[in-house]
Protein backbone atom coordinates (compact mmCIF):
# COMPACT_ATOMS: atom_id res chain seq x y z
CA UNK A 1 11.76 9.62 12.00
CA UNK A 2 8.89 12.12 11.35
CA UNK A 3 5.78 11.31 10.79
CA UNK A 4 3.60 13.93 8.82
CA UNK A 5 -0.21 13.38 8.92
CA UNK A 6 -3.24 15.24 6.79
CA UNK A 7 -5.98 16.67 8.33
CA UNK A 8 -8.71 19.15 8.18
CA UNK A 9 -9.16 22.35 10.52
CA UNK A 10 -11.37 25.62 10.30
CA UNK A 11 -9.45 26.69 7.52
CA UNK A 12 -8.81 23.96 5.40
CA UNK A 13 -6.54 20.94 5.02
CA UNK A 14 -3.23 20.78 7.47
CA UNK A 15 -0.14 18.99 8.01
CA UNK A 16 0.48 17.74 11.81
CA UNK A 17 4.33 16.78 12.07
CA UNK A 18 4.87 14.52 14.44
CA UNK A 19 8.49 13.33 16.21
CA UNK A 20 8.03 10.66 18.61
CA UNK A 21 4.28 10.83 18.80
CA UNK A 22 4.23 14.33 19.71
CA UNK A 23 3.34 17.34 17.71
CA UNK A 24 6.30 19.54 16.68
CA UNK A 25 4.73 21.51 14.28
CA UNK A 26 1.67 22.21 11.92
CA UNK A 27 1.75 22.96 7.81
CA UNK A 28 -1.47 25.19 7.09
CA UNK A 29 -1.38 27.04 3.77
CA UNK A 30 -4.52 29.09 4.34
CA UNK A 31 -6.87 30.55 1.30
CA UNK A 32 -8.10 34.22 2.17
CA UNK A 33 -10.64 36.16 0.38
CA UNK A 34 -10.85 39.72 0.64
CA UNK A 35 -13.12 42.79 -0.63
CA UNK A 36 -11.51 45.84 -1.19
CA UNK A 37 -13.87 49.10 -3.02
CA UNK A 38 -15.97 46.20 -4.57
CA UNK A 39 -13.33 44.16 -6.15
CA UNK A 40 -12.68 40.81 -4.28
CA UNK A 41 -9.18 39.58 -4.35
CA UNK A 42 -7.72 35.92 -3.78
CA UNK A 43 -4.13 35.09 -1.70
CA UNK A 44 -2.46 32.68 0.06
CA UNK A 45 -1.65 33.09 3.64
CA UNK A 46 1.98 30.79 4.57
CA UNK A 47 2.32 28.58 7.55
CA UNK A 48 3.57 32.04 9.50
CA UNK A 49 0.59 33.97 8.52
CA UNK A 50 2.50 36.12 6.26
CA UNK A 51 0.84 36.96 2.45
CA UNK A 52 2.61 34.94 -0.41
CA UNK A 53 3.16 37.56 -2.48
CA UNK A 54 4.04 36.66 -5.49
CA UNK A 55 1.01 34.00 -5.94
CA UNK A 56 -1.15 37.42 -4.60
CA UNK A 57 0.22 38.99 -7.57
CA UNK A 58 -0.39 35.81 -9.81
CA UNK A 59 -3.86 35.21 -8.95
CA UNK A 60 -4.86 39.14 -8.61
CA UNK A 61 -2.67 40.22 -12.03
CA UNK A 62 -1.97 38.28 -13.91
CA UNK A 63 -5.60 36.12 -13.83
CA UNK A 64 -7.19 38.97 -13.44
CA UNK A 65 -9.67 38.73 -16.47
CA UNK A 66 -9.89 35.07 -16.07
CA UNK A 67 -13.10 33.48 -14.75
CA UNK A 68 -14.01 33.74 -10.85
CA UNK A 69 -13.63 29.67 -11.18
CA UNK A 70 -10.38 29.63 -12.79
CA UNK A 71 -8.66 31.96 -10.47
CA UNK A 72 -10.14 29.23 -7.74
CA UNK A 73 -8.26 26.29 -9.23
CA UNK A 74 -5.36 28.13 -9.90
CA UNK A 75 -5.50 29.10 -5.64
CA UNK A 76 -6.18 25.80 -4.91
CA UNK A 77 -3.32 24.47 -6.80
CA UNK A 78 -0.79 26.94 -5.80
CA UNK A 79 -2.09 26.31 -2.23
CA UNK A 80 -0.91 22.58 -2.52
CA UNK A 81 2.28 23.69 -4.11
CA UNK A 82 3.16 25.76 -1.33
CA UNK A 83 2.38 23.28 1.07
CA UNK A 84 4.55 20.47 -0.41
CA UNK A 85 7.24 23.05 -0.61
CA UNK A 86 6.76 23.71 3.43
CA UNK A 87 7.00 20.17 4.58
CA UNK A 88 9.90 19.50 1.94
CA UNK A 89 10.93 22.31 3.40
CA UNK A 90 12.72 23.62 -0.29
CA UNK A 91 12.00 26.79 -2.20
CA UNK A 92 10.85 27.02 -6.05
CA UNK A 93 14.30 27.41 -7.23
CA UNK A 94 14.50 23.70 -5.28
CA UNK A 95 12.42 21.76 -8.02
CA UNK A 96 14.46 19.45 -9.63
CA UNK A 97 13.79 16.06 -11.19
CA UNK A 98 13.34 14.32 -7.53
CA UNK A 99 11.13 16.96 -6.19
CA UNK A 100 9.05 17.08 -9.20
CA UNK A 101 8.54 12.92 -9.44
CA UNK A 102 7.50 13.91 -5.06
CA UNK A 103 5.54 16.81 -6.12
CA UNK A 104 3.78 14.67 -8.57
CA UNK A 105 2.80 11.97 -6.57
CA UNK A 106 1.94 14.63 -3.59
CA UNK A 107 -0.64 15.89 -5.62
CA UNK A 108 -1.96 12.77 -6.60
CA UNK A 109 -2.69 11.42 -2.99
CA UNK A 110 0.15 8.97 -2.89
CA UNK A 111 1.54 8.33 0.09
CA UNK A 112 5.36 9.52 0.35
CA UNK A 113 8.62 7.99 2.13
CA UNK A 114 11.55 10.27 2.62
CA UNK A 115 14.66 9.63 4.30
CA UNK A 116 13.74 11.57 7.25
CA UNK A 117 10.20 11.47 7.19
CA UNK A 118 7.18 9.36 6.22
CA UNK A 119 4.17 11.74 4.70
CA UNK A 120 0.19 10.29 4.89
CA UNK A 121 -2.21 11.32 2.94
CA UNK A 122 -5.90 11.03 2.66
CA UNK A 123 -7.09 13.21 -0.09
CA UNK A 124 -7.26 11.57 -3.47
CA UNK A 125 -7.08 13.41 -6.68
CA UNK A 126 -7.69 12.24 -10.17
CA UNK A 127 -5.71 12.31 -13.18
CA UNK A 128 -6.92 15.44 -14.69
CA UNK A 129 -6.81 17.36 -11.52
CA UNK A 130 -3.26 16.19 -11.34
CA UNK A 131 -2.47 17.77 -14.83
CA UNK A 132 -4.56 20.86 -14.13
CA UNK A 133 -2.45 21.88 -11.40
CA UNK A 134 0.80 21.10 -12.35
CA UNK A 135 0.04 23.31 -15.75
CA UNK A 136 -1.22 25.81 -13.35
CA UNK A 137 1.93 25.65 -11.60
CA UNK A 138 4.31 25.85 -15.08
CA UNK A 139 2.17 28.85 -15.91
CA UNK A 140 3.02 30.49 -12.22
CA UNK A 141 7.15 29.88 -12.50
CA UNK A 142 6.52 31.16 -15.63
CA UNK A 143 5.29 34.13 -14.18
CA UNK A 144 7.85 34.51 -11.36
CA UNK A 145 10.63 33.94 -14.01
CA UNK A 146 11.88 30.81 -12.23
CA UNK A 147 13.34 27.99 -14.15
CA UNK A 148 12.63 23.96 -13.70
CA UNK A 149 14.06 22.04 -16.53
CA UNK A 150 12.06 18.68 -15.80
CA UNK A 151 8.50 20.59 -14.58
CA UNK A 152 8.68 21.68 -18.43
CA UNK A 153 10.18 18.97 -20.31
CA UNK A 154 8.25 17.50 -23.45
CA UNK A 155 7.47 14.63 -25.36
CA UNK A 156 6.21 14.57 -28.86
CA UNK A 157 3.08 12.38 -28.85
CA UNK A 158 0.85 10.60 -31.77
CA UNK A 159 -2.57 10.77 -31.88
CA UNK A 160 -5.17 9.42 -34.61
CA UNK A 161 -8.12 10.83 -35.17
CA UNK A 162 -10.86 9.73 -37.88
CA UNK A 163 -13.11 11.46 -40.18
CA UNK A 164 -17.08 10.97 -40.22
CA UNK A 165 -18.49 7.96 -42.62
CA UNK A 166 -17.23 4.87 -44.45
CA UNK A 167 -14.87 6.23 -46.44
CA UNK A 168 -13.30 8.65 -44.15
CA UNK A 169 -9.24 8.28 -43.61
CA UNK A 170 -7.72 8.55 -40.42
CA UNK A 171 -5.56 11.25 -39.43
CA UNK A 172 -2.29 11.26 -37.50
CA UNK A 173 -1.09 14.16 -36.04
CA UNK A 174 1.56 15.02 -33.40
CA UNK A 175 0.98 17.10 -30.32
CA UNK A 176 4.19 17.93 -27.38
CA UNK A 177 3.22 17.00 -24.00
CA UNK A 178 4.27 17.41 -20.59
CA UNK A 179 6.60 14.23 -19.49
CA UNK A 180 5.54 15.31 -16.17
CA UNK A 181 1.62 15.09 -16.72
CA UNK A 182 0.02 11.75 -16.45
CA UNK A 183 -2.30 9.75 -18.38
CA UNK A 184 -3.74 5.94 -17.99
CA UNK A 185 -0.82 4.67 -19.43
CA UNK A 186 2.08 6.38 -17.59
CA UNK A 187 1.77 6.87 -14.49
CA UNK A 188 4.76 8.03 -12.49
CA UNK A 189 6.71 4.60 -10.42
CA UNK A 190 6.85 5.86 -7.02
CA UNK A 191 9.17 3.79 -4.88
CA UNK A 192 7.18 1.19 -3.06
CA UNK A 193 8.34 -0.82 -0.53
CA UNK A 194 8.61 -3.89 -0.57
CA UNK A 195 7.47 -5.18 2.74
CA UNK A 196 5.20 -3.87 5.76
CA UNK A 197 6.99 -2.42 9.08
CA UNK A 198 6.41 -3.61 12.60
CA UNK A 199 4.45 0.01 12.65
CA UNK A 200 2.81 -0.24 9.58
CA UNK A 201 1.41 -3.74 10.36
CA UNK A 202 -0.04 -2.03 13.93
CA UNK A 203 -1.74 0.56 11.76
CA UNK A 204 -3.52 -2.07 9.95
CA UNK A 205 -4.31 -3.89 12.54
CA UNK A 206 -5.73 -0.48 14.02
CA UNK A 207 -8.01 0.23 11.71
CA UNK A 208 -9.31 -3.36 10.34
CA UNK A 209 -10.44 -3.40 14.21
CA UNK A 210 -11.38 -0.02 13.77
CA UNK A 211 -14.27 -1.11 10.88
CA UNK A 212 -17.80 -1.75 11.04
CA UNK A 213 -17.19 -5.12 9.35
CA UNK A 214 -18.54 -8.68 10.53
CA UNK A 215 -15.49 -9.91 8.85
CA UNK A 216 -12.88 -8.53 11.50
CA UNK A 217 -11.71 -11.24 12.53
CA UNK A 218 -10.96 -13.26 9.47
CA UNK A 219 -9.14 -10.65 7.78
CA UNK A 220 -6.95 -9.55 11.33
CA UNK A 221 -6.55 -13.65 11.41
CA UNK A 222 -5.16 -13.91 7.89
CA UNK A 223 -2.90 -10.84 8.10
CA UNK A 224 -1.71 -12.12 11.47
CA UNK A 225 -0.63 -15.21 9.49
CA UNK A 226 1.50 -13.68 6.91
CA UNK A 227 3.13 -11.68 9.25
CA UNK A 228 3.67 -13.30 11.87
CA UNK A 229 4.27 -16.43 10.32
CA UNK A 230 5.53 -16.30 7.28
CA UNK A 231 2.95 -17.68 5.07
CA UNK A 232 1.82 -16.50 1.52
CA UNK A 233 -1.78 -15.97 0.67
CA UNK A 234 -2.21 -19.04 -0.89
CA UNK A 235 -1.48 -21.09 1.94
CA UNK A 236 -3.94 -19.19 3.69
CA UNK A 237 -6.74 -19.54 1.81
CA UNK A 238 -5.64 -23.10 0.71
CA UNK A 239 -6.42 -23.82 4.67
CA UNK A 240 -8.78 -26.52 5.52
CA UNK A 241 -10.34 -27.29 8.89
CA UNK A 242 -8.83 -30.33 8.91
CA UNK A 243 -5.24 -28.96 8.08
CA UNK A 244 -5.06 -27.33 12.06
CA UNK A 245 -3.86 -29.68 14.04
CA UNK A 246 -2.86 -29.57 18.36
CA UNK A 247 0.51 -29.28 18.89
CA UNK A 248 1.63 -32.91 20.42
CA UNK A 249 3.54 -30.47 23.00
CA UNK A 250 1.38 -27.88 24.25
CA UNK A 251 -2.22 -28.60 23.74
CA UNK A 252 -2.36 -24.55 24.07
CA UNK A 253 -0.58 -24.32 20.61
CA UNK A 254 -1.53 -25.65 17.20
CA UNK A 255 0.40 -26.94 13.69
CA UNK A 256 -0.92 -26.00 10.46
CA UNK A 257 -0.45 -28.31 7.88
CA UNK A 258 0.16 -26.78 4.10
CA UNK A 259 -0.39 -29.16 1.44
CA UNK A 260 -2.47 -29.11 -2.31
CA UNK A 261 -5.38 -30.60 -3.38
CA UNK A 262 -7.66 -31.56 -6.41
CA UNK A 263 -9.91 -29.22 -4.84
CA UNK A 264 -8.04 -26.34 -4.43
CA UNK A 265 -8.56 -23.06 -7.24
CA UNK A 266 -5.57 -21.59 -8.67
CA UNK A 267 -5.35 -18.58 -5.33
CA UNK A 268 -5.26 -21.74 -2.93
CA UNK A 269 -2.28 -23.51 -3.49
CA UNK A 270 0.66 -24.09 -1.28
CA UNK A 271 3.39 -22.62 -4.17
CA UNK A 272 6.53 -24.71 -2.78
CA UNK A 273 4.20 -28.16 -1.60
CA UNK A 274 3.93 -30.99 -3.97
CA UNK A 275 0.92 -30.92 -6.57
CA UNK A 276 -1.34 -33.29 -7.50
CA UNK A 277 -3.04 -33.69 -10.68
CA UNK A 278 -5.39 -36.75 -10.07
CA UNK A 279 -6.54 -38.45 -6.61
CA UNK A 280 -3.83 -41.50 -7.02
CA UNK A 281 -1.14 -38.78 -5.63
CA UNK A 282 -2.54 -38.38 -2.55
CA UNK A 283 -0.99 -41.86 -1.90
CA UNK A 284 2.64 -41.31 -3.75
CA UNK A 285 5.74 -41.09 -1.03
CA UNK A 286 6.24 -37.79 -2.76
CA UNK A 287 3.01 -36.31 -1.08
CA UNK A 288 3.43 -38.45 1.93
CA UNK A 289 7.26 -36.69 2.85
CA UNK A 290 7.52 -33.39 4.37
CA UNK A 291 9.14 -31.36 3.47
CA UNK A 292 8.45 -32.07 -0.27
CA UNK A 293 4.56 -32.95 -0.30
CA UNK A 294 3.36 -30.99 3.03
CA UNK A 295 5.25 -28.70 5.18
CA UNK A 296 4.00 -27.59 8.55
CA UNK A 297 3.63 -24.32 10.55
CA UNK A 298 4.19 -24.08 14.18
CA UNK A 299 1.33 -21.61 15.67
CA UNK A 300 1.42 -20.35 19.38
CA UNK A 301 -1.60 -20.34 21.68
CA UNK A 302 -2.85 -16.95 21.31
CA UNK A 303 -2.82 -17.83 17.72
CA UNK A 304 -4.46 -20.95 18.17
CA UNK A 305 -7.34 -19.42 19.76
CA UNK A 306 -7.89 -16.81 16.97
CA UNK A 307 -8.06 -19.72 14.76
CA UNK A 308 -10.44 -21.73 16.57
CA UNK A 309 -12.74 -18.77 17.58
CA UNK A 310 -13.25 -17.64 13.46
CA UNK A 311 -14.10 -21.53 13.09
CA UNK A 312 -16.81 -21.42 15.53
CA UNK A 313 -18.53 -17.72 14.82
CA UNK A 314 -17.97 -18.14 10.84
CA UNK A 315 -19.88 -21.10 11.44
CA UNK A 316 -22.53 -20.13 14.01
CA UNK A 317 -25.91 -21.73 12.22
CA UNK A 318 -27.93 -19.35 14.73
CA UNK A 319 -26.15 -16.05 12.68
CA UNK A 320 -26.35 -17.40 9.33
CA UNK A 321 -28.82 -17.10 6.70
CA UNK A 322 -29.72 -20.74 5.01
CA UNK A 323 -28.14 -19.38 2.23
CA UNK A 324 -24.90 -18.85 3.22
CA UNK A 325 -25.16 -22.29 5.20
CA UNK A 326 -26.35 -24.16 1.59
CA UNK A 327 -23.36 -22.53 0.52
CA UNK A 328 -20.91 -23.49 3.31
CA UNK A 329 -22.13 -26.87 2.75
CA UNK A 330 -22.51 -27.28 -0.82
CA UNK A 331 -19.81 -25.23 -2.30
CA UNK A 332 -16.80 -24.78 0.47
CA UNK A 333 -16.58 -28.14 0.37
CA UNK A 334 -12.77 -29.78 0.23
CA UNK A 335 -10.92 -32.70 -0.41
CA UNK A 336 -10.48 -34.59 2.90
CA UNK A 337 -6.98 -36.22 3.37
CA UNK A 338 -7.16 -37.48 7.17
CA UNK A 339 -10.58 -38.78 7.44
CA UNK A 340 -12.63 -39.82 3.92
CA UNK A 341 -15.95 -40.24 5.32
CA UNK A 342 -15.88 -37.34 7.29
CA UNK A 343 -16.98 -33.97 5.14
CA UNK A 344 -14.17 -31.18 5.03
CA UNK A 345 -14.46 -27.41 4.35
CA UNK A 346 -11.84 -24.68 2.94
CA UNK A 347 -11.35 -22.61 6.56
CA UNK A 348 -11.79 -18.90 5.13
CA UNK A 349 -14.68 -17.81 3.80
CA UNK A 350 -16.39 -14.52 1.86
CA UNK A 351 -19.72 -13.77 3.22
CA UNK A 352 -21.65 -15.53 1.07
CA UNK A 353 -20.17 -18.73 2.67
CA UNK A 354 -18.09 -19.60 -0.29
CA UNK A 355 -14.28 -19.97 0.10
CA UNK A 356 -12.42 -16.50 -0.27
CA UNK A 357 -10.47 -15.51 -3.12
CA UNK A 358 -7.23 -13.82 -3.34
CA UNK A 359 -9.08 -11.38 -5.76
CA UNK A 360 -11.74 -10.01 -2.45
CA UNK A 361 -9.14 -10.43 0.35
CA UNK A 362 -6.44 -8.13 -1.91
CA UNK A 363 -9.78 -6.09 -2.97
CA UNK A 364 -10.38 -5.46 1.28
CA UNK A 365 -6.70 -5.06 1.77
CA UNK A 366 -5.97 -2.03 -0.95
CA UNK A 367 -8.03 -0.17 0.85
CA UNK A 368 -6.46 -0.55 3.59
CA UNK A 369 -3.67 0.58 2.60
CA UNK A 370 -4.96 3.26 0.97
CA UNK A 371 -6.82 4.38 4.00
CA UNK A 372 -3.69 4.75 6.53
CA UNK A 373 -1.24 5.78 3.53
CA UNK A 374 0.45 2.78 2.71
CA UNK A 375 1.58 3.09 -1.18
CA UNK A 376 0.33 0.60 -3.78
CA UNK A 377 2.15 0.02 -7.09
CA UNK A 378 -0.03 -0.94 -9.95
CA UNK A 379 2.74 -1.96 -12.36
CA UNK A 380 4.58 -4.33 -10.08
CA UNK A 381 2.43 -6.94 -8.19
CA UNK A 382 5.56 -8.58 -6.36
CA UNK A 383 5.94 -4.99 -4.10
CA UNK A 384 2.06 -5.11 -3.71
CA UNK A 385 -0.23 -6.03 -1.08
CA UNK A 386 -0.28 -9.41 0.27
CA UNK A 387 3.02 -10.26 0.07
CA UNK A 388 4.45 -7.03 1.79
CA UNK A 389 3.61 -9.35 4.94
CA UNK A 390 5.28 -12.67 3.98
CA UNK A 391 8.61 -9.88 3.47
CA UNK A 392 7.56 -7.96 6.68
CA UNK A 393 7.92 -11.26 8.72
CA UNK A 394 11.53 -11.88 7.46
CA UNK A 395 12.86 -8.62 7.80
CA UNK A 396 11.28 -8.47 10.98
CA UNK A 397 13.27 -11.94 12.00
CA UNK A 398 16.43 -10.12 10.66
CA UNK A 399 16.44 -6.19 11.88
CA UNK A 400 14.28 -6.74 14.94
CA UNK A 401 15.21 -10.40 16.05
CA UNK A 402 18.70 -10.12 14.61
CA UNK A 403 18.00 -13.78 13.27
CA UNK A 404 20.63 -14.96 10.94
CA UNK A 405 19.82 -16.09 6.99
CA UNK A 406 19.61 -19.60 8.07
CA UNK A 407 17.00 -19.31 10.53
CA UNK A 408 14.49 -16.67 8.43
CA UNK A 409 15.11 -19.87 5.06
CA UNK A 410 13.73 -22.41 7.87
CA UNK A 411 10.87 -20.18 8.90
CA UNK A 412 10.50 -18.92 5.10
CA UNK A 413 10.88 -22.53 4.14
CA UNK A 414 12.62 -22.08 1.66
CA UNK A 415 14.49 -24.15 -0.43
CA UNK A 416 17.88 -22.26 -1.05
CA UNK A 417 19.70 -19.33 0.88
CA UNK A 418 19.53 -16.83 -2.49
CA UNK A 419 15.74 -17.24 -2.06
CA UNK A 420 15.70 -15.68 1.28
CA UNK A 421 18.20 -12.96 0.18
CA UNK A 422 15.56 -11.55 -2.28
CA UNK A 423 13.68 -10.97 1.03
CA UNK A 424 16.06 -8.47 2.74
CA UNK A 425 14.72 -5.20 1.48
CA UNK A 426 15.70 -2.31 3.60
CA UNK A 427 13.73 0.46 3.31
CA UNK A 428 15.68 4.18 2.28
CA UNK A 429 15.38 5.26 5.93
CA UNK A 430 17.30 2.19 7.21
CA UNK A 431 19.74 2.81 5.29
CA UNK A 432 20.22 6.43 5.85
CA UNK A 433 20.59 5.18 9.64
CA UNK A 434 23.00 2.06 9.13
CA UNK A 435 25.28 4.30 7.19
CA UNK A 436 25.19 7.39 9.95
CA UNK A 437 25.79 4.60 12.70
CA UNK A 438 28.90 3.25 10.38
CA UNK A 439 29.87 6.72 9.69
CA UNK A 440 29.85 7.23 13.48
CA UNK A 441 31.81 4.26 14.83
CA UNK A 442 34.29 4.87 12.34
CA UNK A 443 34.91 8.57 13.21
CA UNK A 444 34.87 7.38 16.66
CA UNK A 445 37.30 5.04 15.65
CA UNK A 446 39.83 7.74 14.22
CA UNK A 447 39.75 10.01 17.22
CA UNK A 448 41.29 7.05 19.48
């Protein structure tokens, strides 16, 4: 697959397009401008170096009495446009409703997954930009006479405005906009997927390292956990120092323990463990049985040593303030299970010392993702951010480990089969390649 990557040179922003690592190719749509007997004219230069010519004649024509600023945008738009269209590697005459829904999201910043490629962005644009230059863009295939049924479909839209004073009346009045152009409301659903790669989760793990952040270690811990384990978010944070246990066979390795308490906030309970709802449950067989009150997590040595290296530095009193330590003390405090006259603490923490909340860990992680161009989807939380790792895990077990459903509901721990089978997303690109490799073996098959 190709891998196409934004960047910045001498001239502006490129596209490096990677296959296998290496560079194959580069995307620069360059802005020129040019003085010719005192009148200064704007065009676009193509990957090739040749003139676009009919955005020269757009911007130098047909805007010619517009505003030096306007004729900008409308470069700076049309530059984009023609950039998309290079690394889609279509024409205008190309733009139908898919293209649009990627030019769209292009424009917008979003990070973009074709069957063939994967596209990363960096640069950000707002709403209204977005709008601006896809009207800009209307207005140029307008100009070039070049039709795109779903750029320029509309939708009738109400709006109510009031009068001044008391007594005035409101008024209600109907305006056509663009389906295409987006507001707070209606965004455009980009296809997200639902779980992180084997590559993906490397690129995370990349760039968390790559931070200026005291908090490295927790956060490469926790995603290490999800992934690589299996576990939700919840469990993690529901983690107390007295829930990590040696292994009884390897005193190299550890077992977690997942289980609820009184204790725990709503973003620290174990979903699928038993719950408890006053301090005489703790005792009940139910809590007691695993399986049904606790369930446990094997964890490897190199794991193991992550784990017990956050408890130590999180904990250092010589790098602490005496705040953070009053709050370690005072209000990380947890129920203790195992030992009730020893004190027990929640094992992840925010740097104020209190425990940390799904809220700040998902805050950290978003931009993240944003950062190395892994999509986020506002409107559906179950395809979004913490959770991509819990999926990651089992499709890792399945495409990677070729680990049958059985084995990924034990490591899942799940409690029926058609739970696990909601985890076995394939992304569009897998797909693409099972179905050339069936495609193959059966035209193979045919010339026997």
């Amino acid at each position: 697959m190709r891998v196409i990557k934004e960047g910045e040179n001498y001239f502006g922003t490129v596209y490096h397009i990677y296959k296998n690592q290496v560079e194959i190719r580069k995307i620069s749509v360059t802005r020129v401008h040019q003085t010719y007997e005192g009148v200064e004219y704007i065009f676009l230069l193509d990957s090739r170096g040749k003139v676009i010519k009919e955005v020269f004649n757009f911007i130098n024509d047909y805007c010619k009495a517009e505003v030096r600023n306007s004729k900008e945008q409308a470069a700076s738009a049309l530059k984009l446009f023609y950039s998309f269209l290079e690394i889609r590697d279509i024409t205008v005459q190309d733009l139908d409703r898919n293209e649009v829904n990627n030019l769209s999201r292009f424009i917008l910043g979003d990070a973009i997954e074709g069957n063939l490629y994967q596209l990363l962005l960096t640069t950000k644009r707002s709403i209204s930009t977005h709008n601006q230059y896809l009207d800009t863009i209307r207005k140029f295939m307008k100009f070039i006479e070049v039709k795109s049924d779903y750029l320029f479909e509309q939708t009738v839209a109400s709006i109510s405005k009031g009068g001044f004073g008391l007594l005035s009346h409101t008024k209600t009045i109907t305006v056509n906009k663009y389906k295409t152009n987006v507001t707070r409301h209606n965004s455009f659903v980009s296809y997200v997927p639902k779980y992180i790669s084997l590559q993906e989760f490397s690129k995370v793990k990349k760039f968390i390292v790559s931070r200026n952040s005291r908090h490295n270690s927790r956060d490469l811990l926790i995603i290490n956990l999800m992934f690589t384990r299996g576990m939700r978010l919840g469990e993690v944070l529901g983690l107390t120092l007295e829930d990590i246990k040696v292994h009884p066979k390897d005193s190299n390795a550890g077992i977690l323990i997942l289980r609820n308490r009184l204790s725990d906030k709503k973003d620290q309970q174990a979903k699928t463990c038993f719950k408890v709802f006053k301090k005489e449950d703790y005792n009940s067989n139910l809590y007691t049985e695993e399986g049904i009150g606790y369930q446990t997590i094997t964890v490897p040595a190199a794991l193991m040593g992550d784990l017990k290296q956050y408890i130590e530095t999180s904990r250092d009193l010589l790098l602490l303030s005496d705040s953070v330590l009053d709050n370690i003390f005072q209000n990380s405090i947890a129920d203790s299970l195992d030992n009730e006259h020893e004190p027990n603490y929640y094992l992840f923490l925010n740097k104020n010392g209190t425990p940390l909340t799904a809220g700040g860990f998902n805050k950290m992680l978003k931009l993240v993702f944003m950062n190395i161009g892994i999509s986020t989807d506002h409107k559906n939380k179950k395809n979004n951010l913490s959770h991509r790792f819990r999926h990651g895990y089992a499709m890792y077990l399945i495409e990677n480990m070729n680990k049958d459903i059985s084995y990924v509901k034990r490591e899942l721990r799940h409690k029926s089969i058609q739970s696990t089978l909601q985890y076995y997303n394939p992304k569009h690109e897998t797909i693409l390649e099972h179905t050339k490799e069936l495609e193959k073996k059966l035209l193979d098959y045919y010339k026997e």
